[in-house]
C-alpha atoms as a PDB file:
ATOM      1  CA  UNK A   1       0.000   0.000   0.000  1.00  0.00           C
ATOM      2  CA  UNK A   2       1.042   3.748  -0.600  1.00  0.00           C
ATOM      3  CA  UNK A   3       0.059   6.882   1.069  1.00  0.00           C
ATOM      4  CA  UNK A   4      -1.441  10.021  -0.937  1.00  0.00           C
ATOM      5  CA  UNK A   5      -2.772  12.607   1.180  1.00  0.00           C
ATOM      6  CA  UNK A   6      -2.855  13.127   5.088  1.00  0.00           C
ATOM      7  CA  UNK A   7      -5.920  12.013   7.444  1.00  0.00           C
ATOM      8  CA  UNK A   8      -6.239  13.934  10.363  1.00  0.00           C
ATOM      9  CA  UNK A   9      -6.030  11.353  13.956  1.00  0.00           C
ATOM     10  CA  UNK A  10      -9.578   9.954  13.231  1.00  0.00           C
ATOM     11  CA  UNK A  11     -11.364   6.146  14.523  1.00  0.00           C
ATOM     12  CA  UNK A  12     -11.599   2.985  12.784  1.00  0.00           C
ATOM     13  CA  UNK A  13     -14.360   0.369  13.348  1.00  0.00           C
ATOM     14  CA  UNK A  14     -16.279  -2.430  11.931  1.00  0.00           C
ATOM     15  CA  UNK A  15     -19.545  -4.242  13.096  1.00  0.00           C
ATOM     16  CA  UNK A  16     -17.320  -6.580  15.218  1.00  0.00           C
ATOM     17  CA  UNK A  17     -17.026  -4.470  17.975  1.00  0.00           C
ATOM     18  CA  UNK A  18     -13.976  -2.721  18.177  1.00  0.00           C
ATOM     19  CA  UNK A  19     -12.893   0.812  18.103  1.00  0.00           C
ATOM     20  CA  UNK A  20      -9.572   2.224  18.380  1.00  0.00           C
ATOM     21  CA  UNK A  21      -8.143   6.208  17.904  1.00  0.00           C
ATOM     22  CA  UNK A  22      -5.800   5.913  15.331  1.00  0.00           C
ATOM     23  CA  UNK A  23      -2.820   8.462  14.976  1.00  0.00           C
ATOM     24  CA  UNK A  24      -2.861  10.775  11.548  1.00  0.00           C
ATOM     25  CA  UNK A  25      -1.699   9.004   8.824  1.00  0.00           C
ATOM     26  CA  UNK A  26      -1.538   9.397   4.573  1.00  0.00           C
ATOM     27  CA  UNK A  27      -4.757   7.498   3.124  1.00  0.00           C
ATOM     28  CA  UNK A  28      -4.240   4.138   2.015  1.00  0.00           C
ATOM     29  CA  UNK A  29      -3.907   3.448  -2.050  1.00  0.00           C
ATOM     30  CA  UNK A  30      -2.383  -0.044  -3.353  1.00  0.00           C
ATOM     31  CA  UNK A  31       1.404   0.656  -3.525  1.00  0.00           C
ATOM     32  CA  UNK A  32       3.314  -0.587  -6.677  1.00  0.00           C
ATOM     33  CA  UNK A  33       4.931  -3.193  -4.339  1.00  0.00           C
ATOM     34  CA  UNK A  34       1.353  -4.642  -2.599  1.00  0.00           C
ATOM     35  CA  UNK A  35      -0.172  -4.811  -6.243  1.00  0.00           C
ATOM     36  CA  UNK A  36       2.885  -7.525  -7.444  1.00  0.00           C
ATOM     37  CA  UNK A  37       2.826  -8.985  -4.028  1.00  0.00           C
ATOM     38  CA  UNK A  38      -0.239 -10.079  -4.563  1.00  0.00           C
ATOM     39  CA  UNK A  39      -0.606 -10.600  -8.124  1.00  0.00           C
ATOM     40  CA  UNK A  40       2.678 -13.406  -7.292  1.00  0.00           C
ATOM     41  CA  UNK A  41       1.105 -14.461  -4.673  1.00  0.00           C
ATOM     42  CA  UNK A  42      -1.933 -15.897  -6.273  1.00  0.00           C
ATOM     43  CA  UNK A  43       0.120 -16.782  -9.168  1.00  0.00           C
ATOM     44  CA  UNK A  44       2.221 -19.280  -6.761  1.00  0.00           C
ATOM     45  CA  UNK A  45      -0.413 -19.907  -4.508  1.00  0.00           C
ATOM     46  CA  UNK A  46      -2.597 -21.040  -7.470  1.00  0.00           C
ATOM     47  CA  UNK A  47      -0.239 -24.485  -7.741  1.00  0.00           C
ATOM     48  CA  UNK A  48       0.640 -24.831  -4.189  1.00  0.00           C
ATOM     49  CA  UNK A  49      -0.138 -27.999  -2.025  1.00  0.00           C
ATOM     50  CA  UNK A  50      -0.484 -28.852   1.295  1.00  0.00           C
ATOM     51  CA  UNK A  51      -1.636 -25.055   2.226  1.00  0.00           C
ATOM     52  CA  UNK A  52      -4.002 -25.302   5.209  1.00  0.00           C
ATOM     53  CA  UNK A  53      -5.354 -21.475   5.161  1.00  0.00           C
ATOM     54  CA  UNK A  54      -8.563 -22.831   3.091  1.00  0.00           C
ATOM     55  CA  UNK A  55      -9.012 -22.810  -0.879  1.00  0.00           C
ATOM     56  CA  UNK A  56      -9.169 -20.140  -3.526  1.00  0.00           C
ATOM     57  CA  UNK A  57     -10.192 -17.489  -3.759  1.00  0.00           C
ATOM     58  CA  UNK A  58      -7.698 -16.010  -1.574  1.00  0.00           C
ATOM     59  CA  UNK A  59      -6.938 -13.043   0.373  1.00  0.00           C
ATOM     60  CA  UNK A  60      -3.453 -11.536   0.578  1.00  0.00           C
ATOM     61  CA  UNK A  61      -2.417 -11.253   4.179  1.00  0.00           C
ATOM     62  CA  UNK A  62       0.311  -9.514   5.154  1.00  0.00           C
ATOM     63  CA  UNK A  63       1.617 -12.232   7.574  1.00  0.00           C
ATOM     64  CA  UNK A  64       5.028 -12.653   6.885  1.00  0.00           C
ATOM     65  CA  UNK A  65       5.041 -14.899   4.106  1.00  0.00           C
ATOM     66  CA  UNK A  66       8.453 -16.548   3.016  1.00  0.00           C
ATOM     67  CA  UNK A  67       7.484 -18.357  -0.263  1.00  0.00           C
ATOM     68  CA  UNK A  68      10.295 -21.324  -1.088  1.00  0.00           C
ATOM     69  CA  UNK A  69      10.856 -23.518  -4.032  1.00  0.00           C
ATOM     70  CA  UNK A  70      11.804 -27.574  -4.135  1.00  0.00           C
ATOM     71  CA  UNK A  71      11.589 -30.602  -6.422  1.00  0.00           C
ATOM     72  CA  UNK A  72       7.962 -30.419  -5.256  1.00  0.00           C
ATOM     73  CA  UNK A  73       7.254 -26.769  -6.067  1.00  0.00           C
ATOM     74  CA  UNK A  74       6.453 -23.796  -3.912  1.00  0.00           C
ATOM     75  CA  UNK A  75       5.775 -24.141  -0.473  1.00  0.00           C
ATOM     76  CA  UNK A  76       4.961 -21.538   2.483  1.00  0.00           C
ATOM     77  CA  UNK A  77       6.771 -20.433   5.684  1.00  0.00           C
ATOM     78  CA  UNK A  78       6.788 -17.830   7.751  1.00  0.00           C
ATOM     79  CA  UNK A  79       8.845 -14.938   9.342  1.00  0.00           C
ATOM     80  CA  UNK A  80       9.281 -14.277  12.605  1.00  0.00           C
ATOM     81  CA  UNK A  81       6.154 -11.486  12.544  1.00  0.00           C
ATOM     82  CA  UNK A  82       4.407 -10.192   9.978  1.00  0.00           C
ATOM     83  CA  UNK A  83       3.367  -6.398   9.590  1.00  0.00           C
ATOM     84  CA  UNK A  84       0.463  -5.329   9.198  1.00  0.00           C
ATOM     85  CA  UNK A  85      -0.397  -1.775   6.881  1.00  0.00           C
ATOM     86  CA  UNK A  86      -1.030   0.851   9.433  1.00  0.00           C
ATOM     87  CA  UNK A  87       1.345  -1.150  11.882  1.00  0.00           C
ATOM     88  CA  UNK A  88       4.363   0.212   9.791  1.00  0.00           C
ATOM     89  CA  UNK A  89       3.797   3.826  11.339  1.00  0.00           C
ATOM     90  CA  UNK A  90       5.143   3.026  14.521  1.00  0.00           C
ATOM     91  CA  UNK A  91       8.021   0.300  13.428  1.00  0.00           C
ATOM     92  CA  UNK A  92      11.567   0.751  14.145  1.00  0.00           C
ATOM     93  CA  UNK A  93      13.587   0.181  10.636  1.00  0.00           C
ATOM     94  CA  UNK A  94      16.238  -1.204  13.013  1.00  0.00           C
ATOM     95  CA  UNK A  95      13.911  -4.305  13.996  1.00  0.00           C
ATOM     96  CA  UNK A  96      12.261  -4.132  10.328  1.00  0.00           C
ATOM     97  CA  UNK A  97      15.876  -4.939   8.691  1.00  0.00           C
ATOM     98  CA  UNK A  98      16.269  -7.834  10.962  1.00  0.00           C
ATOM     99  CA  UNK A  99      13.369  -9.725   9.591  1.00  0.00           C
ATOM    100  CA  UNK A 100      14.938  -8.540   6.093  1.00  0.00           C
ATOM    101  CA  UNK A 101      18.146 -10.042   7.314  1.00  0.00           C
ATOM    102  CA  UNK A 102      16.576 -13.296   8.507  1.00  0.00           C
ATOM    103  CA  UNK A 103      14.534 -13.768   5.189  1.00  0.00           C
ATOM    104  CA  UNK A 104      17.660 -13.250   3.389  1.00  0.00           C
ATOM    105  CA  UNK A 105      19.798 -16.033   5.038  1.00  0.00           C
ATOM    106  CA  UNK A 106      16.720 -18.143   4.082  1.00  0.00           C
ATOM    107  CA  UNK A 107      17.153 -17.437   0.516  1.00  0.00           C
ATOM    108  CA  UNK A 108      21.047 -17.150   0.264  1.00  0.00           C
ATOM    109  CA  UNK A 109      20.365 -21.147   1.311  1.00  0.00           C
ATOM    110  CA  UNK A 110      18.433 -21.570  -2.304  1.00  0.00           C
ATOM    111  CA  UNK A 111      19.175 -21.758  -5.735  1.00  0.00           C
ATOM    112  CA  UNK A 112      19.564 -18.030  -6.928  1.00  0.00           C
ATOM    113  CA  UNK A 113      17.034 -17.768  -9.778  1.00  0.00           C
ATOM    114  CA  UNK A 114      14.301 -18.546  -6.619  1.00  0.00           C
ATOM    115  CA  UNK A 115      15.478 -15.282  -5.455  1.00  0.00           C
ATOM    116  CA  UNK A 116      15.471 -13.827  -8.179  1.00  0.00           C
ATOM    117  CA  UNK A 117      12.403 -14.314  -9.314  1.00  0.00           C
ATOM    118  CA  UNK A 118      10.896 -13.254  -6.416  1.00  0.00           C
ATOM    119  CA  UNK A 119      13.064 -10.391  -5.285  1.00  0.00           C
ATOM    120  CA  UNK A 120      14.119  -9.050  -8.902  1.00  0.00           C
ATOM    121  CA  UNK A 121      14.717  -5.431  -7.602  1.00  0.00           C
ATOM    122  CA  UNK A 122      16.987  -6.909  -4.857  1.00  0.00           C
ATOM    123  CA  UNK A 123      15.011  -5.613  -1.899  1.00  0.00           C
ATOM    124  CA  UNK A 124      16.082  -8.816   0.316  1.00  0.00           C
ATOM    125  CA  UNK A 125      20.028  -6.890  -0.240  1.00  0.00           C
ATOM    126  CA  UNK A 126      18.760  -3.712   0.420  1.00  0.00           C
ATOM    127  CA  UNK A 127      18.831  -2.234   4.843  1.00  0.00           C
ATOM    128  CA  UNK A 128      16.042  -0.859   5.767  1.00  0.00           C
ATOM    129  CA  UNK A 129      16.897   2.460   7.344  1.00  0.00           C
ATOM    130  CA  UNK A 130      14.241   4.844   6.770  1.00  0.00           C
ATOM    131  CA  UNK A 131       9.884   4.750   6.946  1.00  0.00           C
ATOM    132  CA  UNK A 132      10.118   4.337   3.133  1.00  0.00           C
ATOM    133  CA  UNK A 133      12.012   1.308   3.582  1.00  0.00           C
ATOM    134  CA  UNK A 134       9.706  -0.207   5.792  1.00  0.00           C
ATOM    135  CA  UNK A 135       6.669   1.023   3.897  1.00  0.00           C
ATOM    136  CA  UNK A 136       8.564  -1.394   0.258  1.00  0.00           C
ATOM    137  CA  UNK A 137       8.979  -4.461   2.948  1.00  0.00           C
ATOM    138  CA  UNK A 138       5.351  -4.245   4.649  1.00  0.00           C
ATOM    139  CA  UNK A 139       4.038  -4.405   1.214  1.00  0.00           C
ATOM    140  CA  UNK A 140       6.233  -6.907  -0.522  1.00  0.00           C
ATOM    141  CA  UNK A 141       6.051 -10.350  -1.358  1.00  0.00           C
ATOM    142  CA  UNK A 142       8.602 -11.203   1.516  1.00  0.00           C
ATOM    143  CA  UNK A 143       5.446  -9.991   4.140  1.00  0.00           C
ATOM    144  CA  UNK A 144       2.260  -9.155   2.536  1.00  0.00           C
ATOM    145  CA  UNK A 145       1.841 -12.751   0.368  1.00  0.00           C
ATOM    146  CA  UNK A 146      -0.299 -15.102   3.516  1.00  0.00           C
ATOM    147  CA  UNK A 147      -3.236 -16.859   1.188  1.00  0.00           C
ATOM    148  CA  UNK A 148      -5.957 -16.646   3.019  1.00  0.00           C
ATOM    149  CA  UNK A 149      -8.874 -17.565   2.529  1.00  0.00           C
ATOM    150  CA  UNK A 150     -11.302 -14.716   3.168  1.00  0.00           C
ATOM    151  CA  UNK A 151     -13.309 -16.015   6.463  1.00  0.00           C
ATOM    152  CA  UNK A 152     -10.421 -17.056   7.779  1.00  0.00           C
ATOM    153  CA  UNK A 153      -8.653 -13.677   7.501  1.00  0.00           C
ATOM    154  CA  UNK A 154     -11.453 -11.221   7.861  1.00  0.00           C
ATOM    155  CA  UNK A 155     -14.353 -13.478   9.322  1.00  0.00           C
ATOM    156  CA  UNK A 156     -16.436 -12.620  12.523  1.00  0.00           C
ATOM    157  CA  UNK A 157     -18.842 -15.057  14.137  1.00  0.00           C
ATOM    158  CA  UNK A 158     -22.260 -13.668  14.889  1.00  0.00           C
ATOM    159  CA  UNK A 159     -23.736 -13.306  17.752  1.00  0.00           C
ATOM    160  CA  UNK A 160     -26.261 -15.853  18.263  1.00  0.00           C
ATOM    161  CA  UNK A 161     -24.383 -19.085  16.928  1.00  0.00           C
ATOM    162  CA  UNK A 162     -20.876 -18.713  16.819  1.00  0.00           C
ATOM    163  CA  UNK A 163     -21.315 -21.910  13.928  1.00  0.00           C
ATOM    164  CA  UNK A 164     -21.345 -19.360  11.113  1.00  0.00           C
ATOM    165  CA  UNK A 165     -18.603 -16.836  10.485  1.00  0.00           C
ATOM    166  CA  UNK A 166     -18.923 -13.840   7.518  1.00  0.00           C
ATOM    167  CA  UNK A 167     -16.528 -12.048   6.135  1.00  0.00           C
ATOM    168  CA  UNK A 168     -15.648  -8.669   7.350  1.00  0.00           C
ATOM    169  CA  UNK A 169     -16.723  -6.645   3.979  1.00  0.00           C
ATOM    170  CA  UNK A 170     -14.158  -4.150   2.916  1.00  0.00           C
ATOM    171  CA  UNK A 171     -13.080  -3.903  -0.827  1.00  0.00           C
ATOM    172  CA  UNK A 172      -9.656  -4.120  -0.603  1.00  0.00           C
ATOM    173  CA  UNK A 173      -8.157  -7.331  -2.195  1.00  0.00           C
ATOM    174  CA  UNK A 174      -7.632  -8.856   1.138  1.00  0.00           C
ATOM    175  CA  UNK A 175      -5.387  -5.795   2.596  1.00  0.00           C
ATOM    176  CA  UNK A 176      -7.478  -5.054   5.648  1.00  0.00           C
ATOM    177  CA  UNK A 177      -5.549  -3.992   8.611  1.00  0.00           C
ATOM    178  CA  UNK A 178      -7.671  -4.299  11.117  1.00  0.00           C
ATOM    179  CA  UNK A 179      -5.945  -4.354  14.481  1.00  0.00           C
ATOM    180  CA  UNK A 180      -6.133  -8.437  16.528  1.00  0.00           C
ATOM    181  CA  UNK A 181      -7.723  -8.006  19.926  1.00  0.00           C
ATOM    182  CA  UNK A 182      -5.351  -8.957  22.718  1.00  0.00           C
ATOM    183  CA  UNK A 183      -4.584 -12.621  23.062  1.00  0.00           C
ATOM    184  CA  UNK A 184      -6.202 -13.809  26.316  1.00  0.00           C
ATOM    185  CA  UNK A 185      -4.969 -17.852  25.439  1.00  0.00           C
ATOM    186  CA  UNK A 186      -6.003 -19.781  28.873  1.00  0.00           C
ATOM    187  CA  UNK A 187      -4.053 -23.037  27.411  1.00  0.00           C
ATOM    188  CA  UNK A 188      -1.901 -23.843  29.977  1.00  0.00           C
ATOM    189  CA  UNK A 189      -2.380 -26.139  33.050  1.00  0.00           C
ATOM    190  CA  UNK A 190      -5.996 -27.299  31.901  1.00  0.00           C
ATOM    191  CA  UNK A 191      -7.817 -29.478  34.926  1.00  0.00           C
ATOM    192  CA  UNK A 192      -9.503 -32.782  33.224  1.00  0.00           C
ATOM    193  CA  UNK A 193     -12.768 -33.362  34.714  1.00  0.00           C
ATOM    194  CA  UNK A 194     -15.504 -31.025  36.827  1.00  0.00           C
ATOM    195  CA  UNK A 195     -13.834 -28.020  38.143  1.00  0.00           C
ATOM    196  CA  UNK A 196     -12.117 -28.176  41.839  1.00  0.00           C
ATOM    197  CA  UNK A 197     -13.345 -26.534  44.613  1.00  0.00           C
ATOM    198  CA  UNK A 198     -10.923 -23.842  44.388  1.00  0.00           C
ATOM    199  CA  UNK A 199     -12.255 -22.679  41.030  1.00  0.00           C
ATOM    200  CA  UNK A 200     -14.991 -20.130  40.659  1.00  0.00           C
ATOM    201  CA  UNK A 201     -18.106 -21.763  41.963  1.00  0.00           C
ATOM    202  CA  UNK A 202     -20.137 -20.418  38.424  1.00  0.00           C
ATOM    203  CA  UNK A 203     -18.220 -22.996  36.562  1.00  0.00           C
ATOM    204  CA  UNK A 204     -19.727 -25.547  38.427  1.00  0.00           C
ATOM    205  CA  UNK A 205     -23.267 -23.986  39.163  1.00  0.00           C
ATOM    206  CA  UNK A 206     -25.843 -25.928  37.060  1.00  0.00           C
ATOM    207  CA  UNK A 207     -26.640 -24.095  33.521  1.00  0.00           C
ATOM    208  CA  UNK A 208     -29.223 -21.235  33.453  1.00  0.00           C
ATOM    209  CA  UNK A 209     -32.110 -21.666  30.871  1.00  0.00           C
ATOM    210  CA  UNK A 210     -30.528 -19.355  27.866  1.00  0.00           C
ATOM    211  CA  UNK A 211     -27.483 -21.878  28.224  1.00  0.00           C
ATOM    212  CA  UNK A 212     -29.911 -24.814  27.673  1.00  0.00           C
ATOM    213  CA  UNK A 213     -30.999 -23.455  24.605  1.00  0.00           C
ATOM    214  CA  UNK A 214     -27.649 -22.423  23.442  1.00  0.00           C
ATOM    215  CA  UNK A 215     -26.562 -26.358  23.071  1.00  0.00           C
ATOM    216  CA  UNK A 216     -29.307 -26.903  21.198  1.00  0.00           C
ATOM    217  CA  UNK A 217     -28.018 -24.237  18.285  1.00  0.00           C
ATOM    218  CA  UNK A 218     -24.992 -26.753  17.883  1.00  0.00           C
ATOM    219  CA  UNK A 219     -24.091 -26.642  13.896  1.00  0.00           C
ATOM    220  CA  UNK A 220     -22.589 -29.646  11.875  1.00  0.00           C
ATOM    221  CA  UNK A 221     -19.101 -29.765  11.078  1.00  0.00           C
ATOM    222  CA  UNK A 222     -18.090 -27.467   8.513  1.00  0.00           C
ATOM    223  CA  UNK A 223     -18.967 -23.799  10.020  1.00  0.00           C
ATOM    224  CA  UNK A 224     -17.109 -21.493   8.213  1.00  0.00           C
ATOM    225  CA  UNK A 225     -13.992 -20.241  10.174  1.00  0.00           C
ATOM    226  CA  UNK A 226     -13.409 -16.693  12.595  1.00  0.00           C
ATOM    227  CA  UNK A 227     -10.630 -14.586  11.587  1.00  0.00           C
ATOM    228  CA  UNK A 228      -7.344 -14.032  12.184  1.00  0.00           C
ATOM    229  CA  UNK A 229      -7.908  -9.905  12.379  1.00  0.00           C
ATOM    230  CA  UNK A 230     -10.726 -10.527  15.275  1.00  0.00           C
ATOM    231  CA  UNK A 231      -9.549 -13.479  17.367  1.00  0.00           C
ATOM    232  CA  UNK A 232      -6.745 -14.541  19.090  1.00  0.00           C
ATOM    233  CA  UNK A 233      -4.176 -16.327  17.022  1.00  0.00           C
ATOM    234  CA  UNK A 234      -3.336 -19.380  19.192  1.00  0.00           C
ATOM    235  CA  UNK A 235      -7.603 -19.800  19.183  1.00  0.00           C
ATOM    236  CA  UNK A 236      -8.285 -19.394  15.584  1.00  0.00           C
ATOM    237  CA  UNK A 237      -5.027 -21.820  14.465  1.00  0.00           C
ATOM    238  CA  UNK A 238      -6.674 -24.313  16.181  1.00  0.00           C
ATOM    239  CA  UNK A 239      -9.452 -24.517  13.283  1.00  0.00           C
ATOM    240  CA  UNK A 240      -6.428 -25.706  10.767  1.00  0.00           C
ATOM    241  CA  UNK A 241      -6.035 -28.668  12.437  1.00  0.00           C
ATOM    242  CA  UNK A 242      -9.036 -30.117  15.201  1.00  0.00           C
ATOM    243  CA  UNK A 243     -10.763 -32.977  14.204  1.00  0.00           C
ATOM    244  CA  UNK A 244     -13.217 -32.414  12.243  1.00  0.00           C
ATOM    245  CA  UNK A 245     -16.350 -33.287  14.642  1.00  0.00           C
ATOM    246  CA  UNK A 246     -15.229 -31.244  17.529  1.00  0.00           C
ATOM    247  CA  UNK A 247     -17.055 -28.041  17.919  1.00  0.00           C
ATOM    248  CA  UNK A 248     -14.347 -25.446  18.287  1.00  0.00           C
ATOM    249  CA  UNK A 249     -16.671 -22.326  18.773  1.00  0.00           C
ATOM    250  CA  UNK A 250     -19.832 -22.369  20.986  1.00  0.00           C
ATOM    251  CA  UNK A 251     -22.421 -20.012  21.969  1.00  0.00           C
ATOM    252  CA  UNK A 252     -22.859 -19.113  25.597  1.00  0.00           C
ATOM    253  CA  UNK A 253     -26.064 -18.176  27.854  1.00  0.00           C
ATOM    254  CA  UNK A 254     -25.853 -14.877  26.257  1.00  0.00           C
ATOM    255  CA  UNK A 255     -25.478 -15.910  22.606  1.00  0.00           C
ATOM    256  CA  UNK A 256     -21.938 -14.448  22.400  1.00  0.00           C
ATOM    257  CA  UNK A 257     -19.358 -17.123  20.609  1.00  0.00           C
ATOM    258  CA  UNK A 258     -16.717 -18.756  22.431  1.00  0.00           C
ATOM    259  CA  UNK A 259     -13.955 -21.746  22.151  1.00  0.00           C
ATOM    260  CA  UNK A 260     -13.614 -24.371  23.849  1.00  0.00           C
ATOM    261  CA  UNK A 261     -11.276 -27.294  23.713  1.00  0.00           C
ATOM    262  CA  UNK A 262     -10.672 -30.670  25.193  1.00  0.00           C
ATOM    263  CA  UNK A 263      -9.078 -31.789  28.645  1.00  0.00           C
ATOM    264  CA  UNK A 264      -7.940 -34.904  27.973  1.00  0.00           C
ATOM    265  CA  UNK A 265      -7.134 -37.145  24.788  1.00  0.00           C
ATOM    266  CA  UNK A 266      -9.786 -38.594  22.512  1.00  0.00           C
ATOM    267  CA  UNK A 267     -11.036 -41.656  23.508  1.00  0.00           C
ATOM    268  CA  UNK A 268     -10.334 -41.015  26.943  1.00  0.00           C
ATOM    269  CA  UNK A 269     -14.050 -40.746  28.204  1.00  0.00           C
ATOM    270  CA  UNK A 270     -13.854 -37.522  29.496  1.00  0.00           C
ATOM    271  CA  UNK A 271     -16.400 -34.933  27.897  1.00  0.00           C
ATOM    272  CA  UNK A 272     -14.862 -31.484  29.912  1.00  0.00           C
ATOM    273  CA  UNK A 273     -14.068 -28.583  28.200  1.00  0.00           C
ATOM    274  CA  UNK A 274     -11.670 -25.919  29.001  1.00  0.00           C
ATOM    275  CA  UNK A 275     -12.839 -22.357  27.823  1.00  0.00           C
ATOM    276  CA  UNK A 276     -10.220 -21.111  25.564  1.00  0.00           C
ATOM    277  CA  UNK A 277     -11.890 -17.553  24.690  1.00  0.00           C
ATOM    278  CA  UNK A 278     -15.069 -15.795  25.695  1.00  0.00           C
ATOM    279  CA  UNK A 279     -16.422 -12.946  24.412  1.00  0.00           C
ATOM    280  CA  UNK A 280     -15.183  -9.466  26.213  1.00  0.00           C
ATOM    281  CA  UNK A 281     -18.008  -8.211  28.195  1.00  0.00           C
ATOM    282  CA  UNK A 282     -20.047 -11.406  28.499  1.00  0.00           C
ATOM    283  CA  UNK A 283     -20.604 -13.580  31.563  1.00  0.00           C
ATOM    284  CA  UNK A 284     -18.407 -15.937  30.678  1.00  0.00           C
ATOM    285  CA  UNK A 285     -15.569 -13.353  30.261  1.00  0.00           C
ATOM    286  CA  UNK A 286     -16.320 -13.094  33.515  1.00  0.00           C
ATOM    287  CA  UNK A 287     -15.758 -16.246  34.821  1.00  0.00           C
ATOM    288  CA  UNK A 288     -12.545 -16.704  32.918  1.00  0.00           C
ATOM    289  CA  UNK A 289     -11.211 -13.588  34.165  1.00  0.00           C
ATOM    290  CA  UNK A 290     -12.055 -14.848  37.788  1.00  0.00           C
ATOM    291  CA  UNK A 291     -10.741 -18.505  37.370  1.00  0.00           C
ATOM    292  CA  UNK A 292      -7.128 -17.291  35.788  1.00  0.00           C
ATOM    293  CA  UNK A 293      -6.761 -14.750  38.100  1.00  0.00           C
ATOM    294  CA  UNK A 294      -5.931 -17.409  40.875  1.00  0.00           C
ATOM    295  CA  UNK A 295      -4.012 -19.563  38.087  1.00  0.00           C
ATOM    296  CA  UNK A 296      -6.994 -22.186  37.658  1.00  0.00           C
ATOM    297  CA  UNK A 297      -8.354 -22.580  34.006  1.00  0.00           C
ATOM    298  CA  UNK A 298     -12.241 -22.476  33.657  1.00  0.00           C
ATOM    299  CA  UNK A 299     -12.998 -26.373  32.925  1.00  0.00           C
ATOM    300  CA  UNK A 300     -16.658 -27.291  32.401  1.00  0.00           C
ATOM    301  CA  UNK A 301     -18.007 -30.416  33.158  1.00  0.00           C
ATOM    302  CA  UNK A 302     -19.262 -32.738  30.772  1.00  0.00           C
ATOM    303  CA  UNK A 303     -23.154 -31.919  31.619  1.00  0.00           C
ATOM    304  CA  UNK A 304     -22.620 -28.415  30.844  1.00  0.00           C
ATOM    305  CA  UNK A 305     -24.108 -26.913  27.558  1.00  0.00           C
ATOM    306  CA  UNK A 306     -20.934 -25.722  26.263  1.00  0.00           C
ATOM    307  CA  UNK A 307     -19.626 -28.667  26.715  1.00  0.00           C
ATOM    308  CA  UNK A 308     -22.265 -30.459  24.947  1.00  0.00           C
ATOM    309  CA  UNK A 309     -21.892 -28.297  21.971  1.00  0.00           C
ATOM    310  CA  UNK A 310     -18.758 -29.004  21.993  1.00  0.00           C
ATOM    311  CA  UNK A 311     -19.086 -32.826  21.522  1.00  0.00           C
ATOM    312  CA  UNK A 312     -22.654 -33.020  19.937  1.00  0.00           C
ATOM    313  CA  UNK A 313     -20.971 -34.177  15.928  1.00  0.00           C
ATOM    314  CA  UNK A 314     -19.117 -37.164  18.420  1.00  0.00           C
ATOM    315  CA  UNK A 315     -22.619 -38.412  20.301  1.00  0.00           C
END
């Protein structure tokens, strides 16, 4: 992306509830660099295998994508971090170049003409020292060429039944820079079974009527997925590879989505849940907040609705 003219410090916002105050900036136009990022990207992502970010067509995420070549064909890694658009405005060139630097040992392994034909104006060679260098990198092939598939990148699940994410819709080719909430990943140290006595006694209380109905809006596998601009990352990863006929998100008492996941290992006989995410401001939140605060992961017991929903495609 390029800049033309200056905004003045204005807000950004979507129907996904967020709203942030973001500092003056130039308005965003595709930049020479994002328009052949992307055009390669779909070119190589077109005969690509084994990519797990969904199917065609594709968004182009700027993710830190590091696009290598074998006897097999192209394949995808990834930087360190990617950088987002409007991210670049407060980026230190000095930590910029060093993803630069670490892309380039990657590609000094390969056969030059992969290099090449990626990087034919030699920007992997080039130190970033200055905004406009970081500006060329954020939008070049080297960071803005993720595939993704659009729910997946820009989805939100509705409240109601968290089974059914739609895409964020903003015409921009798959540039939106949209700002990920906070991570609030409650993955460690999960208890298998009902909660103990030491954890907050609403994780244990029997379910209120609203929750009842809630398992009862449990979709079939296959619900589109949320996206990486409105969830936490180590949450919405875990769509790429669950099985297929556990219910990642749920929908609480209050018809706001969650995720859940599993306490012990398939098979095992244990139906518990530990609540990964809930939605800020909900009830749930609330519990969460008040389990993890003493170190003790809100696990719900097999009876519970969430729970339920959870399983319901295994039963």
């Amino acid at each position: 992306m390029t800049s033309t003219q200056p905004e003045p410090v204005h807000s950004e916002s979507e129907d996904h509830k967020w709203d942030i105050n973001v500092p003056g900036h130039p308005t965003r136009a595709d930049s020479p660099e994002y328009v052949a990022a992307r055009n390669k990207m779909n070119q190589i992502a077109a005969g690509a295998t084994g990519l797990v970010y969904g199917s065609p067509p594709f968004q182009d995420h700027h993710g830190g994508a590091l696009w290598l070549k074998d006897a097999q064909g192209w394949f995808l890694v990834r930087n360190l971090v990617g950088i987002e658009w409007s991210a670049q405005f407060c980026a230190d060139p000095a930590k910029v170049d060093l993803l630069r630097q670490n892309a380039k040992r990657l590609y000094d392994l390969l056969a030059p003409e992969i290099k090449q034909e990626l990087d034919p104006d030699g920007l992997l060679d080039t130190p970033i020292q200055d905004a406009a260098g970081v500006a060329k990198w954020t939008d070049s092939i080297f960071n803005a060429g993720v595939p993704l598939q659009p729910s997946f990148h820009t989805g939100v699940l509705p409240p109601g039944g968290a089974q059914s994410a739609q895409a964020s819709a903003q015409a921009t080719g798959g540039s939106q820079d949209a700002l990920d909430p906070p991570a609030t990943d409650g993955s460690q140290g999960a208890q298998a079974s009902t909660p103990a006595a030491s954890q907050p006694s609403a994780a244990s209380q029997p379910p209120a009527a609203g929750q009842q109905s809630a398992a009862a809006r449990a979709s079939a596998p296959g619900q589109e997925p949320a996206g990486v601009h409105h969830y936490p990352t180590p949450i919405v990863d875990i769509q790429l590879f669950k099985y297929d006929d556990f219910q990642l998100w749920v929908t609480d008492a209050q018809g706001n989505p969650a995720a859940v996941a599993p306490v012990a290992p398939r098979g095992s006989g244990n139906a518990s849940v530990h609540v990964l995410y809930a939605t800020p401001g909900s009830q749930l939140a609330a519990q969460k907040q008040a389990a993890e605060s003493t170190n003790t992961p809100l696990v719900l017991g097999p009876d519970h609705p969430l729970s339920q929903q959870a399983y319901t495609n295994q039963q």
